[in-house]
Protein backbone atom coordinates (compact mmCIF):
# COMPACT_ATOMS: atom_id res chain seq x y z
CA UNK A 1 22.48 23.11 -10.49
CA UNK A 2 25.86 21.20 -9.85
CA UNK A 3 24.76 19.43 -6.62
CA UNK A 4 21.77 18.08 -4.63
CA UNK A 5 23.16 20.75 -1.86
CA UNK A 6 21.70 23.70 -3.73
CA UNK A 7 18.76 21.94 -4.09
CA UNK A 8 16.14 23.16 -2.35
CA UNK A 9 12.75 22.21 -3.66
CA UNK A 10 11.46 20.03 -6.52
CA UNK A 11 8.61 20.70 -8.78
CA UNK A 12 6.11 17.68 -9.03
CA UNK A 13 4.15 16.84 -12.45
CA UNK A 14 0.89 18.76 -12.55
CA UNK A 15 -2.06 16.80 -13.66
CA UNK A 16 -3.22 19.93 -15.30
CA UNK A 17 -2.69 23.93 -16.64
CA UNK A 18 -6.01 25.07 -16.56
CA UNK A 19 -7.25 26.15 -13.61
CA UNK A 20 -11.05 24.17 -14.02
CA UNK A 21 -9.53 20.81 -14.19
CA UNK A 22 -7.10 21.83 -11.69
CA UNK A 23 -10.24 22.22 -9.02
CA UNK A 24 -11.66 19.29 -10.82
CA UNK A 25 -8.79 17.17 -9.78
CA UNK A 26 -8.88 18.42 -6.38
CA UNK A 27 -12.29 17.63 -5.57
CA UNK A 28 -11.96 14.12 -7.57
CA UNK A 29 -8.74 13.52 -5.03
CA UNK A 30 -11.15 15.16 -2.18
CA UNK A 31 -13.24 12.48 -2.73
CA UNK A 32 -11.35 9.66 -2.85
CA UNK A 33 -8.93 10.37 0.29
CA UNK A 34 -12.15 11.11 2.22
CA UNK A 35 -13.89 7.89 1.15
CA UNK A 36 -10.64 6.19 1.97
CA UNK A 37 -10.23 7.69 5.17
CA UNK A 38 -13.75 6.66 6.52
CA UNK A 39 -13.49 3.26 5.06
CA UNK A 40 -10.51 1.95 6.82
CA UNK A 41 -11.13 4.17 10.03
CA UNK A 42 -14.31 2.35 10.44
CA UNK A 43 -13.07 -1.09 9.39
CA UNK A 44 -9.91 -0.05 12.84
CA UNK A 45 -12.61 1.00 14.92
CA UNK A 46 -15.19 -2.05 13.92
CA UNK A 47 -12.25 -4.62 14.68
CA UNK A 48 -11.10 -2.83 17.95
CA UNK A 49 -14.70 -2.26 19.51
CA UNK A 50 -16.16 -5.37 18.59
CA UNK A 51 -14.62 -8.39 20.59
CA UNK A 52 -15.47 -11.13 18.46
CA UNK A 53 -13.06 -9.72 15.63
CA UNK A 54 -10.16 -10.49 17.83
CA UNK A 55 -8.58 -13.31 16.07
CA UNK A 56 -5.32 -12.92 14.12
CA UNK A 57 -7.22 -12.44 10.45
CA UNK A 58 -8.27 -9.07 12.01
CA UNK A 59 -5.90 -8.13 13.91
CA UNK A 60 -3.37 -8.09 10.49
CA UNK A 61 -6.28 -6.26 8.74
CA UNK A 62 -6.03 -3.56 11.10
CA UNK A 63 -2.79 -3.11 10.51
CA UNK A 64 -3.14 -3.16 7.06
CA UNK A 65 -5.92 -0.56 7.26
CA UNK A 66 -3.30 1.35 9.21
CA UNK A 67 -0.63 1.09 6.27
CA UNK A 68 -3.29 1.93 3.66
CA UNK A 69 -4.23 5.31 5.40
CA UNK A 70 -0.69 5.58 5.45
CA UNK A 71 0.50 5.02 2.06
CA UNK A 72 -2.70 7.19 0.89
CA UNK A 73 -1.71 10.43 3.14
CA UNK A 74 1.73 10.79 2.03
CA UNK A 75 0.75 11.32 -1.40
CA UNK A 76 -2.90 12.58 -1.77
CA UNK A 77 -2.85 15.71 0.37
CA UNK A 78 0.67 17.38 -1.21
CA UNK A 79 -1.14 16.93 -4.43
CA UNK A 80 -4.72 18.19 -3.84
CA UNK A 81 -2.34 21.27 -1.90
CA UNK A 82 -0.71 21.70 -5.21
CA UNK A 83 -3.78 21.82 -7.48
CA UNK A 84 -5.70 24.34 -4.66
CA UNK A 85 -3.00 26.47 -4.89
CA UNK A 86 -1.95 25.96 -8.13
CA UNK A 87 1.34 25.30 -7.67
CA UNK A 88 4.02 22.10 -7.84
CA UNK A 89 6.70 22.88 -5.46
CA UNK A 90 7.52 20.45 -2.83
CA UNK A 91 10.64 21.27 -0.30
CA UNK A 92 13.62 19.15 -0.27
CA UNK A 93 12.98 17.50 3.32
CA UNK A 94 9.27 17.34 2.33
CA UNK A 95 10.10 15.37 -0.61
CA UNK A 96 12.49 12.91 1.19
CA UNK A 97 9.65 12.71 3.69
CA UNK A 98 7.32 11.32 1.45
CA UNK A 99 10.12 8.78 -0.51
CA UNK A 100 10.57 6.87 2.82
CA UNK A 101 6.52 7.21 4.25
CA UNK A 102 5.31 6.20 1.05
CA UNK A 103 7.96 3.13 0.87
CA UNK A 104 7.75 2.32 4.36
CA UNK A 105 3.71 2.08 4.19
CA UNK A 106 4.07 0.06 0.89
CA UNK A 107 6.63 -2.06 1.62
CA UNK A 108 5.54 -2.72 5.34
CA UNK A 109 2.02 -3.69 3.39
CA UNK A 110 3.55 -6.17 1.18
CA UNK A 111 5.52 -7.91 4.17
CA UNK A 112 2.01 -8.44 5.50
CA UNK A 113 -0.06 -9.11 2.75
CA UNK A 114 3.05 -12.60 3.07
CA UNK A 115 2.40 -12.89 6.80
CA UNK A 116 -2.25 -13.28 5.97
CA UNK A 117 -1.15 -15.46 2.99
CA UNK A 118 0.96 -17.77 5.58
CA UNK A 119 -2.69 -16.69 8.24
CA UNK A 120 -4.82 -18.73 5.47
CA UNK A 121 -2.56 -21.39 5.12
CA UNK A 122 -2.59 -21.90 8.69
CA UNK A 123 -6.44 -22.06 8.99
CA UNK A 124 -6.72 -24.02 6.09
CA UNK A 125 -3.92 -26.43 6.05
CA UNK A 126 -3.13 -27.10 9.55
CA UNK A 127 -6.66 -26.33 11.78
CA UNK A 128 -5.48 -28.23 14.31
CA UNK A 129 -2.17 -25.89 15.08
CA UNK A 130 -3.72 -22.71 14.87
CA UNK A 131 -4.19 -21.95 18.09
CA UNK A 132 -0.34 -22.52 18.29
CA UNK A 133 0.94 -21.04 15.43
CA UNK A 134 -1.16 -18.13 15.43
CA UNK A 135 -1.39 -16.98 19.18
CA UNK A 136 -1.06 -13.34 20.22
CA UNK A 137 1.77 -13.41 21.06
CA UNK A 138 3.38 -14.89 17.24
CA UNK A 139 0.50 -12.51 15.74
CA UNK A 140 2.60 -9.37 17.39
CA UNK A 141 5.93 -10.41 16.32
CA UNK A 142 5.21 -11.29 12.96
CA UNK A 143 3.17 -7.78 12.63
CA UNK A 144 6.17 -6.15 14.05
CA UNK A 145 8.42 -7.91 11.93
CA UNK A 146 6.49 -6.35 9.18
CA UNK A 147 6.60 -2.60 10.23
CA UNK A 148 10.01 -2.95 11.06
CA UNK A 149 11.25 -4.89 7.40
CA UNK A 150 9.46 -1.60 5.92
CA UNK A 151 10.59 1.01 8.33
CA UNK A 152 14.48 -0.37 7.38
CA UNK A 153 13.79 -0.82 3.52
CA UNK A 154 12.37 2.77 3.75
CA UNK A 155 15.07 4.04 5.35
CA UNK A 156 18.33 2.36 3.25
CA UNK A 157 16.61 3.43 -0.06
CA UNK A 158 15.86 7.06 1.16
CA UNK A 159 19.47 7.39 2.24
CA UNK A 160 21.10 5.63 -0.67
CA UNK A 161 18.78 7.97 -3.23
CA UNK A 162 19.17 11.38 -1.44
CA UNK A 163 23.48 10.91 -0.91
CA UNK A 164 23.85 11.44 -4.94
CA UNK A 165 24.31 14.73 -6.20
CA UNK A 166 21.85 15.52 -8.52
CA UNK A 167 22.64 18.26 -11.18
CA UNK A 168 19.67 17.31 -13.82
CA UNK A 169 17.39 19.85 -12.52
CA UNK A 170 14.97 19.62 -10.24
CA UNK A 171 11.89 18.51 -12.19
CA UNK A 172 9.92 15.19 -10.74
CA UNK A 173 7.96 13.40 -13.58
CA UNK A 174 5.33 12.00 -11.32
CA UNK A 175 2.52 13.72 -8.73
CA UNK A 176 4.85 12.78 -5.92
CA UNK A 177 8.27 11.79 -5.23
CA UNK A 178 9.25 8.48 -6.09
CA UNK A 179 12.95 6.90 -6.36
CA UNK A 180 13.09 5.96 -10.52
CA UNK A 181 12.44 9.86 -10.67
CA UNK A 182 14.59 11.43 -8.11
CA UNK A 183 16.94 8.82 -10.05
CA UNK A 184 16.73 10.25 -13.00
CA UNK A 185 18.21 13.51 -12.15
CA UNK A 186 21.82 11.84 -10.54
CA UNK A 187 24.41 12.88 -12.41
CA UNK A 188 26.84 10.70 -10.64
CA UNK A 189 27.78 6.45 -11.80
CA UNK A 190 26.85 6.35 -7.95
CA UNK A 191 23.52 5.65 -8.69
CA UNK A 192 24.92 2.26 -9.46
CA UNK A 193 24.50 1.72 -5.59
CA UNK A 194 20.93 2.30 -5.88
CA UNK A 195 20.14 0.12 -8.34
CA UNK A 196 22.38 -2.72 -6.81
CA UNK A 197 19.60 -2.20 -3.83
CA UNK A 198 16.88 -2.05 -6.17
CA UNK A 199 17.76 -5.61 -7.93
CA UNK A 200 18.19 -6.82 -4.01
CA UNK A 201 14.39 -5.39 -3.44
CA UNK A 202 13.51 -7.38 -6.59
CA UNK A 203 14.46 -10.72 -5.44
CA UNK A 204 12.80 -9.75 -1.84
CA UNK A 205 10.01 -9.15 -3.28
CA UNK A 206 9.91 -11.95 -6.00
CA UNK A 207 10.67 -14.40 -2.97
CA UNK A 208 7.38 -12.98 -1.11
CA UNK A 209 5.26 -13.41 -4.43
CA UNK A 210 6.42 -17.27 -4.43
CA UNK A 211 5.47 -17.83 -0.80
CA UNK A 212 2.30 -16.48 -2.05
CA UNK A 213 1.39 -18.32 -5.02
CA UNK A 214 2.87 -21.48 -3.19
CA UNK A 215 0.59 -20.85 0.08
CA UNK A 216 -2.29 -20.49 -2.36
CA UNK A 217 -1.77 -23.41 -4.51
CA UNK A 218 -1.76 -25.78 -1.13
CA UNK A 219 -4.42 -23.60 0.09
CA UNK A 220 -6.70 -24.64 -3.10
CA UNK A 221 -5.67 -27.58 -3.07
CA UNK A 222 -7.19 -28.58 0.08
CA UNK A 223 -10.34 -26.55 -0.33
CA UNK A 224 -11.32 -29.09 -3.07
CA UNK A 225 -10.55 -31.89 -1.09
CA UNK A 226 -13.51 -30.56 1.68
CA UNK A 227 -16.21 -33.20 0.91
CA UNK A 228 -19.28 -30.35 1.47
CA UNK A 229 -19.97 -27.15 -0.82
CA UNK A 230 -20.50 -25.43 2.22
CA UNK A 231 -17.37 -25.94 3.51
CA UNK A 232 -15.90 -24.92 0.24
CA UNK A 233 -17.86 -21.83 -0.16
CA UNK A 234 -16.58 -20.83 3.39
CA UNK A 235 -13.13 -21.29 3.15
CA UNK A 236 -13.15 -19.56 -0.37
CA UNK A 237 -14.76 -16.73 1.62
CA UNK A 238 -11.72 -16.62 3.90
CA UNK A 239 -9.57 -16.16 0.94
CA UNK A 240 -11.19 -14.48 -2.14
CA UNK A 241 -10.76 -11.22 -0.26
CA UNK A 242 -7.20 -11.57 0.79
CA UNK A 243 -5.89 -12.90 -2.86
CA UNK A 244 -8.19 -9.79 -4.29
CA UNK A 245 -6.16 -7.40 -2.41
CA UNK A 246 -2.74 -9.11 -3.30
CA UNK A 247 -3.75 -9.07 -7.26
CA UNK A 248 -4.07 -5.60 -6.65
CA UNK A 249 -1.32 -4.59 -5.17
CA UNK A 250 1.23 -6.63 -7.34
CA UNK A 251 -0.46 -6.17 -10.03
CA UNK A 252 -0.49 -2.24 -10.14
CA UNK A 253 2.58 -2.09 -8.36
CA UNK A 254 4.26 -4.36 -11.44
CA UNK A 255 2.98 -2.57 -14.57
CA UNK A 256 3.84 0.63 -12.88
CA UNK A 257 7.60 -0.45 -12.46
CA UNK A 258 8.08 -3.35 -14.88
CA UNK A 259 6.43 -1.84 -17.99
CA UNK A 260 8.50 -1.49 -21.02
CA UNK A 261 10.15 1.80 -21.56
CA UNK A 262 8.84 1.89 -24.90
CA UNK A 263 5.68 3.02 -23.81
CA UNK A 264 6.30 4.59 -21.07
CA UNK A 265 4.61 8.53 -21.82
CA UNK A 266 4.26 11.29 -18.79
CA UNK A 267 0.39 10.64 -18.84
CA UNK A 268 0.26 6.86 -18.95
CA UNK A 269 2.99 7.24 -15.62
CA UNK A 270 0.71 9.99 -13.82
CA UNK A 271 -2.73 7.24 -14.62
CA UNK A 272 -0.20 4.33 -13.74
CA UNK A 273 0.79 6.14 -10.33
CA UNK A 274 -2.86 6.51 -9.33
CA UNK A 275 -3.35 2.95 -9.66
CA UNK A 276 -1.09 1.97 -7.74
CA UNK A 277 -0.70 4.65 -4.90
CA UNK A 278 -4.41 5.84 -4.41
CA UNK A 279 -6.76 3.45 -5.95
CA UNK A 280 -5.74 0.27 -3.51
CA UNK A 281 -6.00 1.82 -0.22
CA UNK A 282 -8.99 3.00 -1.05
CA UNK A 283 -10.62 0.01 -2.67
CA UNK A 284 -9.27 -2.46 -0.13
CA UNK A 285 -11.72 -1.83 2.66
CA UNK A 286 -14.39 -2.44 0.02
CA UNK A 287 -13.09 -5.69 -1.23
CA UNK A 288 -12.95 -6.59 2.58
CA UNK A 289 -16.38 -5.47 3.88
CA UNK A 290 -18.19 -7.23 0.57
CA UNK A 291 -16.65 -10.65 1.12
CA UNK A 292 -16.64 -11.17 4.85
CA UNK A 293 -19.83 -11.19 6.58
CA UNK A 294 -18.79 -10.73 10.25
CA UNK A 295 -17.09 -7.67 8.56
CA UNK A 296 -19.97 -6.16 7.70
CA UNK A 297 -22.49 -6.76 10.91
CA UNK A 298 -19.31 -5.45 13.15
CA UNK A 299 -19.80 -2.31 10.73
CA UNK A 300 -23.25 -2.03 10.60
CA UNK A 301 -23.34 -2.33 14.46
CA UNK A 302 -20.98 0.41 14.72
CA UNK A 303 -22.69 2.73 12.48
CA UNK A 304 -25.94 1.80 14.49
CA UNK A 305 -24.46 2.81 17.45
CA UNK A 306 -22.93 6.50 15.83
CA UNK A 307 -26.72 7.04 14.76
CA UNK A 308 -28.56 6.25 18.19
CA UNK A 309 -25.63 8.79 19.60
CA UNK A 310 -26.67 11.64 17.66
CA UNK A 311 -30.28 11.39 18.00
């Protein structure tokens, strides 16, 4: 093919030929999208219903659970399609589609996974000006803010990767479509552009990882200094959580881009890929509900309530 414009579907990376561990990975993606969906939709609806989770801490983990059913959707249904019907087509739009979902719901996750580290700091390291800091009204924008940094990051890097022509074929070394792969099939030095936005996502990102780390070390820092081990022990609890889903996420979403090319293999990128796109959004409602005890009463009230309503 001599250009993108004759391009009209891609073929994704199977996870396998035979058609038992094709159903096998259906049902094993089954699983996990379904115990991700109930998870974070009952962490939305806990936070919403009960009135006592109204504070900003919740209020950003809503929206997170909102980005995590997000970044799971675009990727785990096309797949479990693919392996049902044993196929690994994908249409052109559909693929675009899920390059800028899946980077909007990331990168909109990472802006505020920032904004809770900056939430903690607040609570922490200035009590006193939380109220101020923090109201509604500066919870909203900076959420906003958020949605809106990923909604534009999504769409320059969708736009930037689907302009090139692409005459490498139309083979996608991954489960789903991802930019280093759709990359990999430009046969144009304009890809150049790409990577110049790539580098600029780089330091973005690197400058969100040092507000991190930086709001963390004052954070610590002034945990120690509380004189009781209660107080301790309850401000770790505000935290623990919170850093547990950042590790994660930067963690996963590191190795999966940083790793050296040298051993870099189609199955280590497929197990790589799951790490960082399905097992996160599914695992961060558990880290959440385990560490934070309102959390959990809000939940068990609501699932109280869903149990009296069917009997």
């Amino acid at each position: 093919m001599s250009n993108s414009s004759f391009l009209n579907e891609f073929l994704l990376l199977a996870f396998a030929d035979t058609r038992q561990l094709q159903l096998l990975h259906f049902s094993l993606f089954l699983g996990i999208y379904l115990a991700a969906l109930l998870a974070n939709i009952l962490i939305i609806t806990s936070i919403v219903c009960d009135h006592h989770l109204h504070t900003p801490m919740y209020f950003f983990l809503l929206n997170l659970s909102l980005l995590d059913l997000g970044t799971i959707s675009t990727t785990v249904p096309k797949s479990m399609a693919n392996s049902l019907w044993n196929t690994r087509a994908i249409s052109y739009s559909g693929c675009a589609a899920q390059v800028f979902l899946f980077l909007f719901s990331i990168s909109a996750e990472y802006f505020l996974l920032t904004i809770m580290a900056y939430d903690r700091f607040v609570a922490i390291c200035r009590p006193l000006h939380y109220g101020t800091l923090m109201g509604s009204r500066a919870c909203v924008k900076m959420a906003a803010a958020a949605w809106g940094s990923g909604f534009l990051y999504a769409l320059l890097h969708t736009g930037n990767t689907f302009s090139l022509p692409l005459c490498q074929g139309n083979v996608v070394g991954q489960f789903f479509c991802e930019i280093p792969q759709i990359l990999r099939l430009s046969c144009s030095d304009s890809y150049l552009r790409e990577v110049g936005a790539l580098v600029a996502t780089v330091c973005l990102g690197f400058g969100c990882f040092v507000f991190i780390v930086l709001s963390y070390v004052q954070i610590f820092t002034a945990v120690l200094r509380i004189p009781s081990e209660q107080g301790q022990h309850k401000a770790f609890s505000m935290c623990l959580p919170h850093l547990a889903v950042v590790s994660l996420f930067i963690s996963t979403g590191s190795f999966a881009y940083l790793k050296p090319p040298s051993i870099s293999s189609p199955a280590l990128d497929l197990v790589v890929a799951v790490l960082y796109a399905v097992v996160p959004p599914a695992v961060n409602p558990l880290i959440y509900s385990m560490r934070n005890k309102e959390l959990r009463d809000a939940l068990k009230k609501l699932i109280q309530l869903v149990l009296v309503q069917q009997q």
